[in-house]
PDB file of N, CA and C in Angstrom:
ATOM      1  N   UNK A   1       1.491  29.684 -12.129  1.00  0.00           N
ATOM      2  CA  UNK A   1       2.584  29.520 -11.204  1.00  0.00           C
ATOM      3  C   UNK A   1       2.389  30.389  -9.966  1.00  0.00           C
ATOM      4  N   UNK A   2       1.460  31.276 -10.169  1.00  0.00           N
ATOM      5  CA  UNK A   2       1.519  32.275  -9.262  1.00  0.00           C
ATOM      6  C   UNK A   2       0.634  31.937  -7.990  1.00  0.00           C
ATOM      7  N   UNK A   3      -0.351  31.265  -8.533  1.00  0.00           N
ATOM      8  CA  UNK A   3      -1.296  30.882  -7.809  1.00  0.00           C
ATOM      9  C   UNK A   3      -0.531  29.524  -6.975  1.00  0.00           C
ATOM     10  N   UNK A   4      -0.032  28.603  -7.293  1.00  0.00           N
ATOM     11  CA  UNK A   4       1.187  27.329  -6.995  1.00  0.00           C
ATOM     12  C   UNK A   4       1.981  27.940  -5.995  1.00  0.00           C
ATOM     13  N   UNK A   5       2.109  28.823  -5.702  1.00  0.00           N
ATOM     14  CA  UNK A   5       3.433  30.012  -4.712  1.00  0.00           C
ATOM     15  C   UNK A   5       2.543  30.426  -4.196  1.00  0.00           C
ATOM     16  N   UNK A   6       1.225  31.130  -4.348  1.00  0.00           N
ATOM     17  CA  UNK A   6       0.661  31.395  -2.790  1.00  0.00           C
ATOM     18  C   UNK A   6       0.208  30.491  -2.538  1.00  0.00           C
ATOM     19  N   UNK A   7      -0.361  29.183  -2.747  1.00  0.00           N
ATOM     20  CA  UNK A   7      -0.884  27.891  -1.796  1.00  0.00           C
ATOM     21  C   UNK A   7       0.338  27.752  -1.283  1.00  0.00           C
ATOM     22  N   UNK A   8       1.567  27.674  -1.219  1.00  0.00           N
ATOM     23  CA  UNK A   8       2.840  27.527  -0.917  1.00  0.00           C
ATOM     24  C   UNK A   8       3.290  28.306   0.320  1.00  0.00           C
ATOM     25  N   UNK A   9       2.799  29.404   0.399  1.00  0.00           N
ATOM     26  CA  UNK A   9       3.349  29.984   0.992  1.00  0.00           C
ATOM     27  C   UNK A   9       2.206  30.356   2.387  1.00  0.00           C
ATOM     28  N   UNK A  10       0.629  30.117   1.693  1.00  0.00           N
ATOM     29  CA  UNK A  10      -0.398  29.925   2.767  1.00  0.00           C
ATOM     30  C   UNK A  10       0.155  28.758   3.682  1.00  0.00           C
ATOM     31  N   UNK A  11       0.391  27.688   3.045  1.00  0.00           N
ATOM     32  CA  UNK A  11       0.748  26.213   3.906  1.00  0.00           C
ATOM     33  C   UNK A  11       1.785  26.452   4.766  1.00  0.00           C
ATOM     34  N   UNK A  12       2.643  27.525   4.404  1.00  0.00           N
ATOM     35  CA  UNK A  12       3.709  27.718   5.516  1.00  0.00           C
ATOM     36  C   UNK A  12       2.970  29.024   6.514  1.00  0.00           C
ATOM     37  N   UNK A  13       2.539  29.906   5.920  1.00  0.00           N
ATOM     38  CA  UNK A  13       1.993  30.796   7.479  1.00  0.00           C
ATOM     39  C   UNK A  13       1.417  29.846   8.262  1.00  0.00           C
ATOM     40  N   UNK A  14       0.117  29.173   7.743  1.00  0.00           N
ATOM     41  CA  UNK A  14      -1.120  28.651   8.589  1.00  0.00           C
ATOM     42  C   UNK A  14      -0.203  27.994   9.843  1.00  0.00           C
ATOM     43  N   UNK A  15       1.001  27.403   9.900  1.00  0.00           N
ATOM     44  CA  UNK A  15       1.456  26.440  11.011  1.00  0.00           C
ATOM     45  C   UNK A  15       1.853  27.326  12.400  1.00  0.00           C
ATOM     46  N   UNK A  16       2.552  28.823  11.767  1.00  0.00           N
ATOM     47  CA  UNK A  16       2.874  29.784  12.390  1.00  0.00           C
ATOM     48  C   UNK A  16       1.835  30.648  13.293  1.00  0.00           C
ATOM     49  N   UNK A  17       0.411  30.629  12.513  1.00  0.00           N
ATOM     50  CA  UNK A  17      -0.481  31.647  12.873  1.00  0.00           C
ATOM     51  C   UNK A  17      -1.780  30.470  13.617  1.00  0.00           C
ATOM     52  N   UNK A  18      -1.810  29.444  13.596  1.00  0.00           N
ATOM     53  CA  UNK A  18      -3.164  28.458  13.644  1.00  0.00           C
ATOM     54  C   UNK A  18      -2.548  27.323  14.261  1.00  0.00           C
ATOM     55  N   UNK A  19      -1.292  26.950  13.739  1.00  0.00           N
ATOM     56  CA  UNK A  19      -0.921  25.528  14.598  1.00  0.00           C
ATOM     57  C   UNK A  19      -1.914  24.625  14.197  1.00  0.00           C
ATOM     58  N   UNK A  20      -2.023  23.185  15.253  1.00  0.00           N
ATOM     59  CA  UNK A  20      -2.743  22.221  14.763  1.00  0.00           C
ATOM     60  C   UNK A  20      -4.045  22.803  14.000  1.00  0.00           C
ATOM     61  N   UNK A  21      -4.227  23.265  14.586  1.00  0.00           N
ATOM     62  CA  UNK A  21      -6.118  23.999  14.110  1.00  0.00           C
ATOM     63  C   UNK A  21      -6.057  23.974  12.882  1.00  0.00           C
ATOM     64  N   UNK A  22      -4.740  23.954  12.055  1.00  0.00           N
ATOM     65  CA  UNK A  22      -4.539  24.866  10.626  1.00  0.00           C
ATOM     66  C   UNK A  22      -4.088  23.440   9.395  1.00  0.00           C
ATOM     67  N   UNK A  23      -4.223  21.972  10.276  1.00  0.00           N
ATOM     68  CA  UNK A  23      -3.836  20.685   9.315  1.00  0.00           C
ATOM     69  C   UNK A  23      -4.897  20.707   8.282  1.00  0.00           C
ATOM     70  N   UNK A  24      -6.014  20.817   8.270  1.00  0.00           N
ATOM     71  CA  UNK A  24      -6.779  20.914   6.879  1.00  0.00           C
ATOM     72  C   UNK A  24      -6.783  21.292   5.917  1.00  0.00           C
ATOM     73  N   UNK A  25      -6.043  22.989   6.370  1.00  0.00           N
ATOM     74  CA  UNK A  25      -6.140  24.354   5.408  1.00  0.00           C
ATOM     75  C   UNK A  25      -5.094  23.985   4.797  1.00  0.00           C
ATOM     76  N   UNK A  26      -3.688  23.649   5.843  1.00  0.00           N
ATOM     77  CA  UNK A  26      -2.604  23.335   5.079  1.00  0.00           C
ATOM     78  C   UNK A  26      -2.367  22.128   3.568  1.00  0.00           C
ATOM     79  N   UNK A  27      -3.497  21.235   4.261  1.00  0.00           N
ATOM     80  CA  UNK A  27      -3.112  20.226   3.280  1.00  0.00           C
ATOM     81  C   UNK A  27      -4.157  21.041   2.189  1.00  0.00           C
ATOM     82  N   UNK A  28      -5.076  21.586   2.224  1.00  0.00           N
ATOM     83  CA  UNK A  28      -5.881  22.036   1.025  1.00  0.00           C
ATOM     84  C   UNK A  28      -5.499  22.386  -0.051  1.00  0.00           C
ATOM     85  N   UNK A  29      -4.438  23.580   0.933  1.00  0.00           N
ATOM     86  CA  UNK A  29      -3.744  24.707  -0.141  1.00  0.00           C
ATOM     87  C   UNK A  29      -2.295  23.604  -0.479  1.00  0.00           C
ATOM     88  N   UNK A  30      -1.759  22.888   0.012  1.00  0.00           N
ATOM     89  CA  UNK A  30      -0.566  21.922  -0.618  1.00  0.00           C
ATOM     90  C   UNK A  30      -1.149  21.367  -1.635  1.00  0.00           C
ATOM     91  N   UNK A  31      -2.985  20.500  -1.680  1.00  0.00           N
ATOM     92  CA  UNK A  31      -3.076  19.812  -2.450  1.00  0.00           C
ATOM     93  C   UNK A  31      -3.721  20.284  -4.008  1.00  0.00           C
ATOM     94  N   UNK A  32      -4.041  21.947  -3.648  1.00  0.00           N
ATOM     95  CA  UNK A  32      -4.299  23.054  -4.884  1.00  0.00           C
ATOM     96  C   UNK A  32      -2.860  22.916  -5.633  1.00  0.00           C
ATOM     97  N   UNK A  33      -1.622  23.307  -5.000  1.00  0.00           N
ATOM     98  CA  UNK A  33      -0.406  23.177  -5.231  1.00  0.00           C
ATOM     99  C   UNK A  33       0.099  22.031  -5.963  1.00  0.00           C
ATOM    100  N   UNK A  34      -0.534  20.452  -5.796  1.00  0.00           N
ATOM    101  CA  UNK A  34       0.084  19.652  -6.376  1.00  0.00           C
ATOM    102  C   UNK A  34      -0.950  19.682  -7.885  1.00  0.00           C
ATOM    103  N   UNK A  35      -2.080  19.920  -7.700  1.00  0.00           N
ATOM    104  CA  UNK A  35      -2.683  19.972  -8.935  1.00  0.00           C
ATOM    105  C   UNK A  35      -2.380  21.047  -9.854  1.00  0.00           C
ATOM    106  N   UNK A  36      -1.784  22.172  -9.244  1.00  0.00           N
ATOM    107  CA  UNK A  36      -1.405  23.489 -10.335  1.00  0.00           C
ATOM    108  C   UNK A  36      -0.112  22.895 -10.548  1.00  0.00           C
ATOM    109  N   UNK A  37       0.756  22.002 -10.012  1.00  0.00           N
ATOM    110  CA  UNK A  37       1.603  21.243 -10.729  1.00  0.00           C
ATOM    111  C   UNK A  37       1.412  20.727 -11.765  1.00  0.00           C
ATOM    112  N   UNK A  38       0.617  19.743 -11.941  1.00  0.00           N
ATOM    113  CA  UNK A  38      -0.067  18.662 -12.822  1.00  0.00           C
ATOM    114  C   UNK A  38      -0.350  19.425 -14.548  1.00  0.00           C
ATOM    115  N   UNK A  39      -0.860  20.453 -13.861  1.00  0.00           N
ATOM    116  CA  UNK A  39      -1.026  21.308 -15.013  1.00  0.00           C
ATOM    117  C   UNK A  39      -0.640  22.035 -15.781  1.00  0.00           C
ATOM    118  N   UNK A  40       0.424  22.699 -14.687  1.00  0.00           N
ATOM    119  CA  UNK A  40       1.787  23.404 -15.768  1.00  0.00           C
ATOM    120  C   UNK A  40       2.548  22.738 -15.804  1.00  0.00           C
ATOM    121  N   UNK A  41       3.103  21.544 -15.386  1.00  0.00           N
ATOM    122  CA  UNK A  41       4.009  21.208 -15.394  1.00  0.00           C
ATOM    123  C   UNK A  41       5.503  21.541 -14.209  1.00  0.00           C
ATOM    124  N   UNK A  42       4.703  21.737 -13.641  1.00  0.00           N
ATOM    125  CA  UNK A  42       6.159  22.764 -12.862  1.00  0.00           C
ATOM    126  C   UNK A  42       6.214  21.999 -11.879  1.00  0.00           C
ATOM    127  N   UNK A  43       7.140  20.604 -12.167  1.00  0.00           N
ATOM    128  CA  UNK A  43       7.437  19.520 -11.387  1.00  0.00           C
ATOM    129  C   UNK A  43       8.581  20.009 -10.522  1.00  0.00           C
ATOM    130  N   UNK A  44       9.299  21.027 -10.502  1.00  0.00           N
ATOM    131  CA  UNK A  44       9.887  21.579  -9.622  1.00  0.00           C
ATOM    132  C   UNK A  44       9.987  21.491  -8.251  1.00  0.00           C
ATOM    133  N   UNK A  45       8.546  22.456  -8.188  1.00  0.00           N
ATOM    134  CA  UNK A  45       8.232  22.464  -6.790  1.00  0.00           C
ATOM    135  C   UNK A  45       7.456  21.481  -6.277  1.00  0.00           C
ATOM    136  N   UNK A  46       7.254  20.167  -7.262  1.00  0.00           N
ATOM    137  CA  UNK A  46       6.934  18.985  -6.048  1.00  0.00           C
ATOM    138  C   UNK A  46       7.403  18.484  -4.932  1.00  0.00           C
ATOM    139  N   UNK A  47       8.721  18.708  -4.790  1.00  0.00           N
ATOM    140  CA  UNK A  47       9.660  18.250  -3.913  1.00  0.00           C
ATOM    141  C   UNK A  47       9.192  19.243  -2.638  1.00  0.00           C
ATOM    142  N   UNK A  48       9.478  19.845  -2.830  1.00  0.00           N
ATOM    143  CA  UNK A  48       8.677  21.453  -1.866  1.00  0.00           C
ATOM    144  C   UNK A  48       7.902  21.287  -1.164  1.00  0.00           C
ATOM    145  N   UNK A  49       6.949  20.672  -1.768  1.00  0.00           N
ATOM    146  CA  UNK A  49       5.307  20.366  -1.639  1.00  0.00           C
ATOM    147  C   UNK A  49       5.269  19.468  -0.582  1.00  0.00           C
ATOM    148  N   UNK A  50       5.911  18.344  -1.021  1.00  0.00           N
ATOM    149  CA  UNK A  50       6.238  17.426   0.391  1.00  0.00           C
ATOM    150  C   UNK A  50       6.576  17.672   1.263  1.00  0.00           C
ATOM    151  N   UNK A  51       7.993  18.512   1.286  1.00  0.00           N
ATOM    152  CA  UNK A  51       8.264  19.079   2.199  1.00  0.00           C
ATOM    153  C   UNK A  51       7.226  19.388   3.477  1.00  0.00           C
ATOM    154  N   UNK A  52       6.964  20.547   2.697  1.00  0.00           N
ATOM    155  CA  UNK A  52       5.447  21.228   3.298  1.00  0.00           C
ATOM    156  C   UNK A  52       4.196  20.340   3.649  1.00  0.00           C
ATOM    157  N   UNK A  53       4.355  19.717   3.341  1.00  0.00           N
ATOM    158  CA  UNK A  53       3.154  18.515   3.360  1.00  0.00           C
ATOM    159  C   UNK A  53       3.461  17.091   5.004  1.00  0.00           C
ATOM    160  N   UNK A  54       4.504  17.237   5.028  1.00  0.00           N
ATOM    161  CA  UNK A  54       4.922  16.780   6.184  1.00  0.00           C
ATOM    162  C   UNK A  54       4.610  17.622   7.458  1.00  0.00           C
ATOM    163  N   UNK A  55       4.858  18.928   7.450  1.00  0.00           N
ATOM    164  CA  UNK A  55       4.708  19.509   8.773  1.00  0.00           C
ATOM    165  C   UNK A  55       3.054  19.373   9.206  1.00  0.00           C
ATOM    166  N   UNK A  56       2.264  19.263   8.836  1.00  0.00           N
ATOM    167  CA  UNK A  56       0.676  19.184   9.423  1.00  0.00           C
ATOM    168  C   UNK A  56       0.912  17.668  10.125  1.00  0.00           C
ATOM    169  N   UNK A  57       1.755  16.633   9.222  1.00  0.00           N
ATOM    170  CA  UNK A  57       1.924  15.605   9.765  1.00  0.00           C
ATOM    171  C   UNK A  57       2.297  15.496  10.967  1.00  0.00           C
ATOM    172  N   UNK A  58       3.551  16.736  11.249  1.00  0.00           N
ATOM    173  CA  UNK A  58       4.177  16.607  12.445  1.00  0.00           C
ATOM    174  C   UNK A  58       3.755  17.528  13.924  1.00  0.00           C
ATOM    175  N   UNK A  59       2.377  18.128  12.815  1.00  0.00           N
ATOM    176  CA  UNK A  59       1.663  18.824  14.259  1.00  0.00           C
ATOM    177  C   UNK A  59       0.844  18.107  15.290  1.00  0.00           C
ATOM    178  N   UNK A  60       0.368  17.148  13.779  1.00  0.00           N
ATOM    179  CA  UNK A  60      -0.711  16.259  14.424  1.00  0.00           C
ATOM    180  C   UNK A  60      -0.311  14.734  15.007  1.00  0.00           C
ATOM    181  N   UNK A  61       1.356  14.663  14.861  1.00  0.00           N
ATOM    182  CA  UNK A  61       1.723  13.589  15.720  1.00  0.00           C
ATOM    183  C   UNK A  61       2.056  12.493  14.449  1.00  0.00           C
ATOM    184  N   UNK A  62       1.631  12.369  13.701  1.00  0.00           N
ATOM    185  CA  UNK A  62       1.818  11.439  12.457  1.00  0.00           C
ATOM    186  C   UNK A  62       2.959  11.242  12.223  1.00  0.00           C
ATOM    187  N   UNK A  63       3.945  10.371  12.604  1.00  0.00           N
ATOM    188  CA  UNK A  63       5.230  10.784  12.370  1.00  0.00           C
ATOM    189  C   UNK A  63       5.140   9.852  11.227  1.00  0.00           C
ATOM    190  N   UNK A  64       4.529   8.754  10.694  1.00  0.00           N
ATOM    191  CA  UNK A  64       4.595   7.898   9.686  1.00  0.00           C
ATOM    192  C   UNK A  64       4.489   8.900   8.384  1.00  0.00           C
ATOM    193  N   UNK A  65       3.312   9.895   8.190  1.00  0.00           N
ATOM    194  CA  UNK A  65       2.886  10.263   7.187  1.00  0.00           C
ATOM    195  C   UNK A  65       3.661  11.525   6.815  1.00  0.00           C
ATOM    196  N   UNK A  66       4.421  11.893   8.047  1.00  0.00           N
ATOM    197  CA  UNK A  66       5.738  12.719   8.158  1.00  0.00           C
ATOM    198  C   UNK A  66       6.969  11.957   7.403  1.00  0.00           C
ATOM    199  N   UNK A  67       7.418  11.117   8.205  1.00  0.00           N
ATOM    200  CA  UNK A  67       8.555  10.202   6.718  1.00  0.00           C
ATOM    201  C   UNK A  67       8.311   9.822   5.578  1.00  0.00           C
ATOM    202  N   UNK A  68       7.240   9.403   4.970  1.00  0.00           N
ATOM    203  CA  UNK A  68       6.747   9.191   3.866  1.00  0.00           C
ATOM    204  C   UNK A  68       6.761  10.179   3.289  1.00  0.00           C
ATOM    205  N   UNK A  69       6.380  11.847   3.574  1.00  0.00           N
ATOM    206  CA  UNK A  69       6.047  12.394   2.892  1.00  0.00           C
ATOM    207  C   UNK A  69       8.023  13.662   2.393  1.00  0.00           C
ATOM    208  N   UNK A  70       8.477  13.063   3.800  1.00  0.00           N
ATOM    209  CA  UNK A  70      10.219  13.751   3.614  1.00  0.00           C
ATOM    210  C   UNK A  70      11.051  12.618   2.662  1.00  0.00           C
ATOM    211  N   UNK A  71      10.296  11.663   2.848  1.00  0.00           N
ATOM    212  CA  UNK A  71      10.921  10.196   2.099  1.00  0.00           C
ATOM    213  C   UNK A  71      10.919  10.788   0.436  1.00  0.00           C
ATOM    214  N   UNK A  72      10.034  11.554   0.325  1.00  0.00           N
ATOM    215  CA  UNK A  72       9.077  11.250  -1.329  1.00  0.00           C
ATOM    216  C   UNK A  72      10.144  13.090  -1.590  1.00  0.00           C
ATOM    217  N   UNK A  73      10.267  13.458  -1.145  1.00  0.00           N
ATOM    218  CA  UNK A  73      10.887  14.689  -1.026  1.00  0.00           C
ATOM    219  C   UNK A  73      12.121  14.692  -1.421  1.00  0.00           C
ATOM    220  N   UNK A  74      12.487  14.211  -0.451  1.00  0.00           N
ATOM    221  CA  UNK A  74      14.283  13.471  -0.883  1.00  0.00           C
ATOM    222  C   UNK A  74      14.553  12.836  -1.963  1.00  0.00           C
ATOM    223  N   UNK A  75      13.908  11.607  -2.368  1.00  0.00           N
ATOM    224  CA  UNK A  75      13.813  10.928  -4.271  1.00  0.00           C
ATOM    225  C   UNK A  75      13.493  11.942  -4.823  1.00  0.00           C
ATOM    226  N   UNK A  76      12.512  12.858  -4.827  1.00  0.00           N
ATOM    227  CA  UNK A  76      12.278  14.380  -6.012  1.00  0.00           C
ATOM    228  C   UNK A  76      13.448  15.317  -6.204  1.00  0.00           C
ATOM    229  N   UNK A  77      13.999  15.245  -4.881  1.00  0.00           N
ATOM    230  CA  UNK A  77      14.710  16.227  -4.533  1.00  0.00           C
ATOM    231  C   UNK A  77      16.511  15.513  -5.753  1.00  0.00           C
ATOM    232  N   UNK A  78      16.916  14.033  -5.441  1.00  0.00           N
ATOM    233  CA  UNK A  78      17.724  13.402  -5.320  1.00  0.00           C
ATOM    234  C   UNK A  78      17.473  13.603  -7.374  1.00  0.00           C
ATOM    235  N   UNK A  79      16.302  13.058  -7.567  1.00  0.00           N
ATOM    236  CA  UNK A  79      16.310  12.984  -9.177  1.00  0.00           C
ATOM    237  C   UNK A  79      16.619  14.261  -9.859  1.00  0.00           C
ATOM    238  N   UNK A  80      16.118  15.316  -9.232  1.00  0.00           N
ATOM    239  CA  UNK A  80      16.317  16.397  -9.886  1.00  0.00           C
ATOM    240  C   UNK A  80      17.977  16.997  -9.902  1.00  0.00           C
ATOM    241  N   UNK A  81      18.695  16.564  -9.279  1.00  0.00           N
ATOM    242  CA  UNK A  81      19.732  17.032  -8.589  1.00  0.00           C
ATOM    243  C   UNK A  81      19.837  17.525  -8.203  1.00  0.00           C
ATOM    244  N   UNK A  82      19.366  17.979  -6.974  1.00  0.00           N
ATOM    245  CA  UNK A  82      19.420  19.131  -5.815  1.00  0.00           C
ATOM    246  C   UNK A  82      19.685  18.233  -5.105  1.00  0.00           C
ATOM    247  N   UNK A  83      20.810  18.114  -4.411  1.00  0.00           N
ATOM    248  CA  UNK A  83      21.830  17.382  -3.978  1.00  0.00           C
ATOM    249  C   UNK A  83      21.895  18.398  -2.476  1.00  0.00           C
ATOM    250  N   UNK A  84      22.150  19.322  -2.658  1.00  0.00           N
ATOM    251  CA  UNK A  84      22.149  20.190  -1.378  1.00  0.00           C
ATOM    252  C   UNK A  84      20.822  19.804  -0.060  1.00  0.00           C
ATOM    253  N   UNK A  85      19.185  20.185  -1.262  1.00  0.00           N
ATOM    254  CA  UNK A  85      18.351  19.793  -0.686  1.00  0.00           C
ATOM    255  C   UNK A  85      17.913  18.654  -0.100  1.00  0.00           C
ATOM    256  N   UNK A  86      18.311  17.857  -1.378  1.00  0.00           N
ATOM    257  CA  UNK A  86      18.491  16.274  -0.297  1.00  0.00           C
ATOM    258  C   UNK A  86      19.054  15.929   0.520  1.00  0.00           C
ATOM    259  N   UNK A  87      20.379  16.246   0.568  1.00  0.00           N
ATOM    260  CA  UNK A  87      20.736  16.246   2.028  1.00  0.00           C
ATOM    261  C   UNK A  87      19.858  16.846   2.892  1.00  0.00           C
ATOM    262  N   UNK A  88      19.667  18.061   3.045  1.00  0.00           N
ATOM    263  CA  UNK A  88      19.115  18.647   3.967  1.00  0.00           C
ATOM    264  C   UNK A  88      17.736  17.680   4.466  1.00  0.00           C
ATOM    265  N   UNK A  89      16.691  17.477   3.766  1.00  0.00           N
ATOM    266  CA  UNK A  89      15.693  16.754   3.983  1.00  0.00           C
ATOM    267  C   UNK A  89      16.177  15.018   4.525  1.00  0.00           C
ATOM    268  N   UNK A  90      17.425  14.733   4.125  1.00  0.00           N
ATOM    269  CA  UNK A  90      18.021  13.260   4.184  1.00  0.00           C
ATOM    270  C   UNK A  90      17.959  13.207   5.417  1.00  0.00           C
ATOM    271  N   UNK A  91      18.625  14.142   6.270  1.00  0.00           N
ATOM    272  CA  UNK A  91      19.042  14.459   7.489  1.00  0.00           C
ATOM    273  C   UNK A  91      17.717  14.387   8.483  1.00  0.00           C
ATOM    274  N   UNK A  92      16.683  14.506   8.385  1.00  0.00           N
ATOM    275  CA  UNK A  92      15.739  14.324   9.276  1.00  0.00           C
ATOM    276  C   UNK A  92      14.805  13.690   8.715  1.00  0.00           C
ATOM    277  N   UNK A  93      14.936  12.494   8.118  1.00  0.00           N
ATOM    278  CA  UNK A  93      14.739  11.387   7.631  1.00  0.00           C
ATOM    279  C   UNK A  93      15.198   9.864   8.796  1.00  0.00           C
ATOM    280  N   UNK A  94      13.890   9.780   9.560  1.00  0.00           N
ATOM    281  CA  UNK A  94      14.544   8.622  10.625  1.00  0.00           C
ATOM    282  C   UNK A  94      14.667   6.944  10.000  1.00  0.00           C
ATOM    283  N   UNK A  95      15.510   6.499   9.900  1.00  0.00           N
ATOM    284  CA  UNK A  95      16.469   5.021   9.345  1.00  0.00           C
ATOM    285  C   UNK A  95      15.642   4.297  10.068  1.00  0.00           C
ATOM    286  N   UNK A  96      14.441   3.130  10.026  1.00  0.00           N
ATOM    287  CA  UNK A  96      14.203   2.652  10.709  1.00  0.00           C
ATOM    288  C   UNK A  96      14.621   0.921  10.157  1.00  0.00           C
TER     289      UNK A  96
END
């Protein structure tokens, strides 16, 4: 889990410290993150993951792979009942 929380938390500096430069690293360490999911089980923070997994989208202009990926966030978010979070993510979710 521990290791799942710093890819987590790398994916959020890199945008702060690197900007676009940093869409690779980010998705690397998100996609270490979805596999240390897989493995413990700690379907939790999938929802998260997306989250996080959208912003490289939105550095690099992708706004498609940006909704898809807040889209997939919101159902994780919605099943689990985090109702708070889904909203929050619902909300910048564009209705097309």
């Amino acid at each position: 889990m521990a290791e799942c929380v710093g890819n987590l938390v790398l994916a959020r500096v890199l945008p702060a410290t690197e900007g676009v430069q940093a869409a690779l690293a980010i998705e690397d360490a998100l996609a270490r993150a979805l596999a240390l999911i897989e493995v413990t089980g700690a379907i939790s923070e999938a929802p998260f993951i997306r989250v996080d997994w959208a912003e490289p989208a939105r550095l690099s202009g992708d706004e498609s792979t940006r909704q898809r990926e807040l889209r997939e966030a919101h159902r994780l978010f919605t099943a689990m009942g985090a109702t708070g979070h889904a909203e929050r993510i619902g909300s910048l979710i564009h209705s097309d």
